[in-house]
N, C-alpha and C. Protein backbone atom coordinates (compact mmCIF):
# COMPACT_ATOMS: atom_id res chain seq x y z
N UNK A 1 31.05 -39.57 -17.53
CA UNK A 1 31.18 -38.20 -18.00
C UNK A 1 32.24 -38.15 -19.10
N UNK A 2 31.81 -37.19 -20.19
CA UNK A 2 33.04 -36.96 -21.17
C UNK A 2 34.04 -35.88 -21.07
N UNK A 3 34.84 -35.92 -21.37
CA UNK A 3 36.16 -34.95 -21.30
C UNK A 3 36.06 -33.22 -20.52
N UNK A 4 34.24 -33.21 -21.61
CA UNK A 4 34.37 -31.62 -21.12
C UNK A 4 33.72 -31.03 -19.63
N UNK A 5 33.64 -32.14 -18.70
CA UNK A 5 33.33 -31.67 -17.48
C UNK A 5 34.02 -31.03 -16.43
N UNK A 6 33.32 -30.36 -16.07
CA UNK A 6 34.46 -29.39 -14.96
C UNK A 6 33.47 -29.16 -14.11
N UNK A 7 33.77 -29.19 -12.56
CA UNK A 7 33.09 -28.52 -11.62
C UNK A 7 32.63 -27.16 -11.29
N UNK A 8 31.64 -26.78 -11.23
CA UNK A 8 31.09 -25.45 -11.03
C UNK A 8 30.27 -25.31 -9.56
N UNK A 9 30.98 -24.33 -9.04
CA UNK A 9 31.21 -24.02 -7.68
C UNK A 9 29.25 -23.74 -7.24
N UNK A 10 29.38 -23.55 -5.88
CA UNK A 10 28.07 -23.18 -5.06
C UNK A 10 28.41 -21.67 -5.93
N UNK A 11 29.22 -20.63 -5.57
CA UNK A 11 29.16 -19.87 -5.91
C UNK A 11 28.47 -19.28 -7.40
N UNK A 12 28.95 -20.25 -8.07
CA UNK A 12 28.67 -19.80 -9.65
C UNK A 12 27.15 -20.59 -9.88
N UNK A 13 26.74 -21.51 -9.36
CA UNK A 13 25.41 -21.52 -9.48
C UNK A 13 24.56 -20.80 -9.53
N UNK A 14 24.80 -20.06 -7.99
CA UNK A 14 24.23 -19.33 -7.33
C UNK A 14 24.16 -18.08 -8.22
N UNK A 15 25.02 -17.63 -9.19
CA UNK A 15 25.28 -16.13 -9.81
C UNK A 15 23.99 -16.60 -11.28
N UNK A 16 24.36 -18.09 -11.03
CA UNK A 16 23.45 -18.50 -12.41
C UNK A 16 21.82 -17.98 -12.39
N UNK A 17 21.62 -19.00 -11.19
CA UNK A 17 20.31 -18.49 -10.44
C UNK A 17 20.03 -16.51 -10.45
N UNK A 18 20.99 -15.91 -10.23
CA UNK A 18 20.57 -14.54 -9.44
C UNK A 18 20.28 -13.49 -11.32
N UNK A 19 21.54 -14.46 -12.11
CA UNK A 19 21.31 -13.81 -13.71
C UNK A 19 20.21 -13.72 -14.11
N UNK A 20 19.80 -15.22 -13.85
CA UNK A 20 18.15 -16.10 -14.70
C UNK A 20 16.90 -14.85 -14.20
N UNK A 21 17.33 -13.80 -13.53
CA UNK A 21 16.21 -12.69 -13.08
C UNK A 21 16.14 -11.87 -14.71
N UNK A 22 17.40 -11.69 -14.79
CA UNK A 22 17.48 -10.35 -16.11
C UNK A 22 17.82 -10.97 -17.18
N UNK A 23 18.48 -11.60 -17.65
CA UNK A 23 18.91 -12.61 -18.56
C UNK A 23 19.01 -13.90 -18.80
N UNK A 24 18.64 -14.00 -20.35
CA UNK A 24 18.81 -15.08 -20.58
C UNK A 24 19.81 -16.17 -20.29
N UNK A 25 19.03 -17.59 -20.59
CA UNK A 25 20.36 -18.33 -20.32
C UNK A 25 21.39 -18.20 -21.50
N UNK A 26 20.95 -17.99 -22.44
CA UNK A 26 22.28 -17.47 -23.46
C UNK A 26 23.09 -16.48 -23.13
N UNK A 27 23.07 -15.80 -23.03
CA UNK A 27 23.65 -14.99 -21.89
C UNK A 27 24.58 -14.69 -20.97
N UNK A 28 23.85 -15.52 -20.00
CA UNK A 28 24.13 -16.20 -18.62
C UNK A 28 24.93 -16.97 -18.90
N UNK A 29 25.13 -18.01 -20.17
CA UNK A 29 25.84 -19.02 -20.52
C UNK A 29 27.21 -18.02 -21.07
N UNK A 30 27.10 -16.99 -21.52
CA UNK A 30 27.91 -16.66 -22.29
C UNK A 30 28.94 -15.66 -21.52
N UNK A 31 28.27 -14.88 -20.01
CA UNK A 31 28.83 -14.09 -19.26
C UNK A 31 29.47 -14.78 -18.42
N UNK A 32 29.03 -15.76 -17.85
CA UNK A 32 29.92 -16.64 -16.67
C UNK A 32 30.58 -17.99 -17.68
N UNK A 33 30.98 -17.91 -18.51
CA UNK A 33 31.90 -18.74 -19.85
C UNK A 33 31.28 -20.23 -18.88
N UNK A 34 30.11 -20.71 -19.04
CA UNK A 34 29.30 -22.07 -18.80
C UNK A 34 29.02 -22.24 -20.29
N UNK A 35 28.61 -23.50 -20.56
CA UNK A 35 27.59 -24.27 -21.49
C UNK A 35 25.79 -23.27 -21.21
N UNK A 36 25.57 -23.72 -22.48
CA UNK A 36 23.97 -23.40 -22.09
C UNK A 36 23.05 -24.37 -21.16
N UNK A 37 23.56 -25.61 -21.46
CA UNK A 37 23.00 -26.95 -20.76
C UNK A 37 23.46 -26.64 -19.41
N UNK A 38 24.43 -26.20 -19.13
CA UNK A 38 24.72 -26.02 -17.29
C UNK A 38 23.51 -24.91 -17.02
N UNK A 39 23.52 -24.38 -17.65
CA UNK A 39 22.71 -23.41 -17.31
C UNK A 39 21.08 -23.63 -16.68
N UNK A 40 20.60 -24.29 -17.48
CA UNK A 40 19.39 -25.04 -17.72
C UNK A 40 19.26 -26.06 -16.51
N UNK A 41 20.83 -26.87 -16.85
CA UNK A 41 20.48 -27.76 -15.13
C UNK A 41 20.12 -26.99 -14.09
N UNK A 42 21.18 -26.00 -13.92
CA UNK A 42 20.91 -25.29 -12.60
C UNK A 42 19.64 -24.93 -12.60
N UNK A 43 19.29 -24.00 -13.42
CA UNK A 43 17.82 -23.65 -12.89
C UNK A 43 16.67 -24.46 -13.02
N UNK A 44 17.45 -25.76 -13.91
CA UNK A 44 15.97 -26.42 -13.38
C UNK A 44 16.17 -27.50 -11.80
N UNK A 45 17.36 -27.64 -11.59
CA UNK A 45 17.45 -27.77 -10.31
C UNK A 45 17.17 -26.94 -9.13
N UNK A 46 16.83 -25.71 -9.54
CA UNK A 46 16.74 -24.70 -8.73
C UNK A 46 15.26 -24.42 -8.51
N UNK A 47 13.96 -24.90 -9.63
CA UNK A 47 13.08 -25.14 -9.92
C UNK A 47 12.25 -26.01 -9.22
N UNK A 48 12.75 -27.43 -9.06
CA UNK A 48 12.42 -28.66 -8.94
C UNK A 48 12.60 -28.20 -7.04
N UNK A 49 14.02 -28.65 -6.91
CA UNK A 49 13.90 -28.61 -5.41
C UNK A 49 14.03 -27.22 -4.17
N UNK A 50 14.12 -25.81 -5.07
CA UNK A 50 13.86 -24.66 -4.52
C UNK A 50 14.78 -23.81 -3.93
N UNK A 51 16.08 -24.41 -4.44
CA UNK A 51 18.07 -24.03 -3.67
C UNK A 51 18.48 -24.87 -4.89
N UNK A 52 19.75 -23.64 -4.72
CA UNK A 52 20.59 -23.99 -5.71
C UNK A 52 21.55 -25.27 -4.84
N UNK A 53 21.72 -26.62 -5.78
CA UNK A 53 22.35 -27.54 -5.65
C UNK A 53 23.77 -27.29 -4.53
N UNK A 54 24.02 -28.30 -3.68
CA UNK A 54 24.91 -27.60 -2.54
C UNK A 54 26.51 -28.61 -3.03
N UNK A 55 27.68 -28.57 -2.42
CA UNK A 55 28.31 -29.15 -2.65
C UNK A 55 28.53 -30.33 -1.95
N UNK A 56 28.87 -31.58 -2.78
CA UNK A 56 29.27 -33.15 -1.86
C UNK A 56 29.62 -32.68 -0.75
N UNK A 57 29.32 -34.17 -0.21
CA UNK A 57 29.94 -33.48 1.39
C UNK A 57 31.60 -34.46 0.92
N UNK A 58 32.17 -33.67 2.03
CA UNK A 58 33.65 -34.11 1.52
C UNK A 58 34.31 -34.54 2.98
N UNK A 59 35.34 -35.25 2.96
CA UNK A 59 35.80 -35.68 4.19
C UNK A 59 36.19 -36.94 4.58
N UNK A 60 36.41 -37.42 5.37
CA UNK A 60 36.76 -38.69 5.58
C UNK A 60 35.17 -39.76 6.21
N UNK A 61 35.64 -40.56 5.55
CA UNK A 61 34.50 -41.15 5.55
C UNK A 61 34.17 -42.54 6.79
N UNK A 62 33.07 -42.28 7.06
CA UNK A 62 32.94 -42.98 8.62
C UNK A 62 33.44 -44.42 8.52
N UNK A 63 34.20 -44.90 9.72
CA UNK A 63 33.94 -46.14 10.25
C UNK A 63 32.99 -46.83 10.51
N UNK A 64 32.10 -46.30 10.32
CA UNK A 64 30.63 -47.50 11.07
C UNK A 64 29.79 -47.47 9.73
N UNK A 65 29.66 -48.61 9.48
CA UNK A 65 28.96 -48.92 8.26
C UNK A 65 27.23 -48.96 9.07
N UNK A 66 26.14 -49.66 7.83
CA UNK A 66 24.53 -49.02 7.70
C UNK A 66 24.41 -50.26 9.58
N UNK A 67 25.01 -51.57 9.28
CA UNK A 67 25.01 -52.63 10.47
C UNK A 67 25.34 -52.17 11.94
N UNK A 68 26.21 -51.27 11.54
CA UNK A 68 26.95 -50.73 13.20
C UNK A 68 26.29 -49.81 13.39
N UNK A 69 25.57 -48.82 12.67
CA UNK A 69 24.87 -47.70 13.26
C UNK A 69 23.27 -48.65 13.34
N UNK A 70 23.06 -49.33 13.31
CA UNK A 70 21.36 -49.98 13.72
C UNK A 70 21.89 -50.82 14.94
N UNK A 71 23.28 -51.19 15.04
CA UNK A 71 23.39 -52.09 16.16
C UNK A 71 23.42 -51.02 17.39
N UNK A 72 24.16 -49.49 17.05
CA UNK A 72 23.64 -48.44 17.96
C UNK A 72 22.55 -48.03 18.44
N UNK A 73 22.01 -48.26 17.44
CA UNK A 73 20.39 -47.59 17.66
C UNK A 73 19.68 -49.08 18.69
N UNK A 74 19.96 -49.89 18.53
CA UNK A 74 19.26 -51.00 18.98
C UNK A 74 19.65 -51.11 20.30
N UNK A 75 21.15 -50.69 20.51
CA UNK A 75 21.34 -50.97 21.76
C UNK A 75 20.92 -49.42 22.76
N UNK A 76 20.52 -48.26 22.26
CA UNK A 76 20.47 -47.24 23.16
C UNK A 76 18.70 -47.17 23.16
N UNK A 77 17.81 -48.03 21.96
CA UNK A 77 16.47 -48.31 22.21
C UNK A 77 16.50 -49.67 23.60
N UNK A 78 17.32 -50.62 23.74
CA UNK A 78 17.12 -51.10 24.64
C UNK A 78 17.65 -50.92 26.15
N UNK A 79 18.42 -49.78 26.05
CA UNK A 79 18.84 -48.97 27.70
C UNK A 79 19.20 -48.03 27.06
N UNK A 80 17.66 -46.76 27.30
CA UNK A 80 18.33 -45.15 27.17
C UNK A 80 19.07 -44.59 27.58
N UNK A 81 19.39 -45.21 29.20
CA UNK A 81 20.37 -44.42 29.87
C UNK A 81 22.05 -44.98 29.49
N UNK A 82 22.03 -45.78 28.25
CA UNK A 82 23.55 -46.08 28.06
C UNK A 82 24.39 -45.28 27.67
N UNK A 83 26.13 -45.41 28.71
CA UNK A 83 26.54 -44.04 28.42
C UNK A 83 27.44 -43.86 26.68
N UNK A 84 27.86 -42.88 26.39
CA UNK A 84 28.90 -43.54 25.05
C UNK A 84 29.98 -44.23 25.47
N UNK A 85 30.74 -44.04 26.26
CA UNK A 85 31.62 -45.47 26.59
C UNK A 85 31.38 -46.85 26.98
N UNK A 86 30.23 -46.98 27.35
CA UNK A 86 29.36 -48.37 27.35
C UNK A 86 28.78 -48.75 25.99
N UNK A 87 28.26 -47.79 24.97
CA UNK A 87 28.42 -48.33 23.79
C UNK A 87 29.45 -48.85 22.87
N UNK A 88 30.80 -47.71 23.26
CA UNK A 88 32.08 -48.22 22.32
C UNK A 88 32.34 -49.29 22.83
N UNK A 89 32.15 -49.28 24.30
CA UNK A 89 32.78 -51.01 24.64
C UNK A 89 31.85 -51.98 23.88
N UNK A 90 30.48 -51.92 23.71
CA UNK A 90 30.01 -52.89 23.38
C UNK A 90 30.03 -53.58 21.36
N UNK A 91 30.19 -52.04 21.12
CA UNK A 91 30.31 -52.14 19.83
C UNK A 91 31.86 -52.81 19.56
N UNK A 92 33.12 -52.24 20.54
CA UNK A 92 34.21 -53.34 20.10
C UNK A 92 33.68 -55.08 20.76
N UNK A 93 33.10 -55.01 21.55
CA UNK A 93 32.98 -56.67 22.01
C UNK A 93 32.56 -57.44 20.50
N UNK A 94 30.94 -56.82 20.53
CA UNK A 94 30.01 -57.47 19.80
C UNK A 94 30.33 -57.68 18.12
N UNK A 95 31.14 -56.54 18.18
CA UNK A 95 31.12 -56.30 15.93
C UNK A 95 32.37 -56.15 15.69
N UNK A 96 33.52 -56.36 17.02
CA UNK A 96 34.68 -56.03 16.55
C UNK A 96 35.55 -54.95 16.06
N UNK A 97 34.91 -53.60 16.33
CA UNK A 97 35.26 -52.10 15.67
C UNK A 97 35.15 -51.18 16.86
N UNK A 98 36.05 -50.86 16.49
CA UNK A 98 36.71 -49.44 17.82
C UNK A 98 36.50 -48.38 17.30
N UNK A 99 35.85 -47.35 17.59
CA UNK A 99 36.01 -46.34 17.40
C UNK A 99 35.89 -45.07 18.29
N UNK A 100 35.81 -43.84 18.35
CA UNK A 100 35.88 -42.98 19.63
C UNK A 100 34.52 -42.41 19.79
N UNK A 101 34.11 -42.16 20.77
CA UNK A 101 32.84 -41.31 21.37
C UNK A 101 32.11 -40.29 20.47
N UNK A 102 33.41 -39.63 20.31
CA UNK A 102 32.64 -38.81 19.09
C UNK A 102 31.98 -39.05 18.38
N UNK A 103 32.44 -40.11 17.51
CA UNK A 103 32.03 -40.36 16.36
C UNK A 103 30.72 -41.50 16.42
N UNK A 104 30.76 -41.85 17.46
CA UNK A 104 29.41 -42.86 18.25
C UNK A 104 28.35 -41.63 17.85
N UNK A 105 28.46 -40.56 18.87
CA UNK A 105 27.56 -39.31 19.17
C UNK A 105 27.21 -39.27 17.50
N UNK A 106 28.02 -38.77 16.68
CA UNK A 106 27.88 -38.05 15.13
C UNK A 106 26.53 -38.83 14.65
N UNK A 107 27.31 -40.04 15.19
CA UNK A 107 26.12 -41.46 14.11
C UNK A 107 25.10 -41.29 14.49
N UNK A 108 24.54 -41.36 15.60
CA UNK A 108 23.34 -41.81 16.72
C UNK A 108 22.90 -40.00 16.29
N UNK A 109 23.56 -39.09 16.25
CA UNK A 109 22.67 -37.58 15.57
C UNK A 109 22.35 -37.68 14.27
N UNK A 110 22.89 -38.28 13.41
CA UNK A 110 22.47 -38.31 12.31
C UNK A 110 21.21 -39.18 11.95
N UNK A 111 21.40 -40.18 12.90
CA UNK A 111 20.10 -41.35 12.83
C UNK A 111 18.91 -40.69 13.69
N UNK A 112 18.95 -39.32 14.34
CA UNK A 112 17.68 -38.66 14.70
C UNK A 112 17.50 -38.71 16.28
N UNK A 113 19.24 -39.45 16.90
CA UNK A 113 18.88 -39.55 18.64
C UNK A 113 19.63 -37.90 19.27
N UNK A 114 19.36 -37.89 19.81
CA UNK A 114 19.37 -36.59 21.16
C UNK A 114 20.11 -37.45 22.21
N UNK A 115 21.08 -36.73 22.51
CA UNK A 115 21.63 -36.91 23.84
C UNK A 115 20.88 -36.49 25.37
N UNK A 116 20.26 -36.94 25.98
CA UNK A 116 19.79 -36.64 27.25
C UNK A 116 20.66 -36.86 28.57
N UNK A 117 20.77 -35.40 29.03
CA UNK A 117 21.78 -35.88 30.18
C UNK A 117 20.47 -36.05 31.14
N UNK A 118 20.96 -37.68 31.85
CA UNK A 118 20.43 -38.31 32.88
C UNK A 118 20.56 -37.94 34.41
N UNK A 119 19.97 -37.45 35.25
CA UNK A 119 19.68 -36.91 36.63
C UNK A 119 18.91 -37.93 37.78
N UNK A 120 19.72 -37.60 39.29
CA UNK A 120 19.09 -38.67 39.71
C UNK A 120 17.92 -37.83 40.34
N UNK A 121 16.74 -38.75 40.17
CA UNK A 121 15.72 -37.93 40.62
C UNK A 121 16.09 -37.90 42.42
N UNK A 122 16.58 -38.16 43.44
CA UNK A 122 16.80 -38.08 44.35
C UNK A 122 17.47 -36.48 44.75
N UNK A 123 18.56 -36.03 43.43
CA UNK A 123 18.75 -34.92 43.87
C UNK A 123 18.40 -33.93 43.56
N UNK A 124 16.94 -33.96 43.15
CA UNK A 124 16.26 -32.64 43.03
C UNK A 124 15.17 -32.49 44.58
N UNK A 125 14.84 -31.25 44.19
CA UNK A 125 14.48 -31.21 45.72
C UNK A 125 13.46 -29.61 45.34
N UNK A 126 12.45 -29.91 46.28
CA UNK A 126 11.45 -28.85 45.64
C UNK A 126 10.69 -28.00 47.14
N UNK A 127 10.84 -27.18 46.63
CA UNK A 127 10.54 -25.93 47.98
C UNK A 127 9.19 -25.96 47.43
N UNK A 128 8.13 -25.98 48.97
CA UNK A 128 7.17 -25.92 48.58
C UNK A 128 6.58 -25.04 49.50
């Protein structure tokens, strides 16, 4: 990027988008003090995928790299009923990395698993 970049908020997209009804992007470029070319991105980003562009995600960034979250997935495809502290233990044995429950859970939701709480079928009991 060259010198003249600056970040432009969800907000001001969004006003870009709501202008592009009544006015031009000259305009639009000229009322919210943007470039004409920002202008144009936005709505043709707004075009293309149907929402105005959202912001990075921001934050601290995970411990478990693409290897440790498939070694999760591999180990809760081969015993569903494993609990998350039987995974952190296994993930520090096997790969050497500690990390907390939580952040086990985060991974394994983001990769598309559901937590199922496990019941013993013994203590259900059915009136008949």
């Amino acid at each position: 990027m060259t010198g003249n970049y600056r970040y432009i908020s969800s907000t001001q997209k969004e006003n870009i988008f709501l202008l592009s009804r009544d006015l031009k992007p000259v305009h639009i470029a000229r009322h919210l003090r943007v470039s004409v070319r920002t202008v144009y991105r936005v709505l043709g980003y707004v075009s293309e995928h149907g929402d105005v562009p959202r912001p990075l995600r921001t934050g601290r960034p995970s411990l478990l790299d693409a290897l440790d979250s498939l070694f999760l997935e591999s180990l809760v495809e081969r015993t569903p009923d494993i609990t998350l502290f039987e995974l952190q233990e296994e993930l520090e044995l096997k790969r050497g990395i500690w990390v907390g429950e939580d952040t086990i859970s985060r991974t394994l939701k983001k990769r598309g698993w559901t937590r199922k709480k496990v019941c013993d079928l013994s203590e259900l009991s059915y009136s008949g």
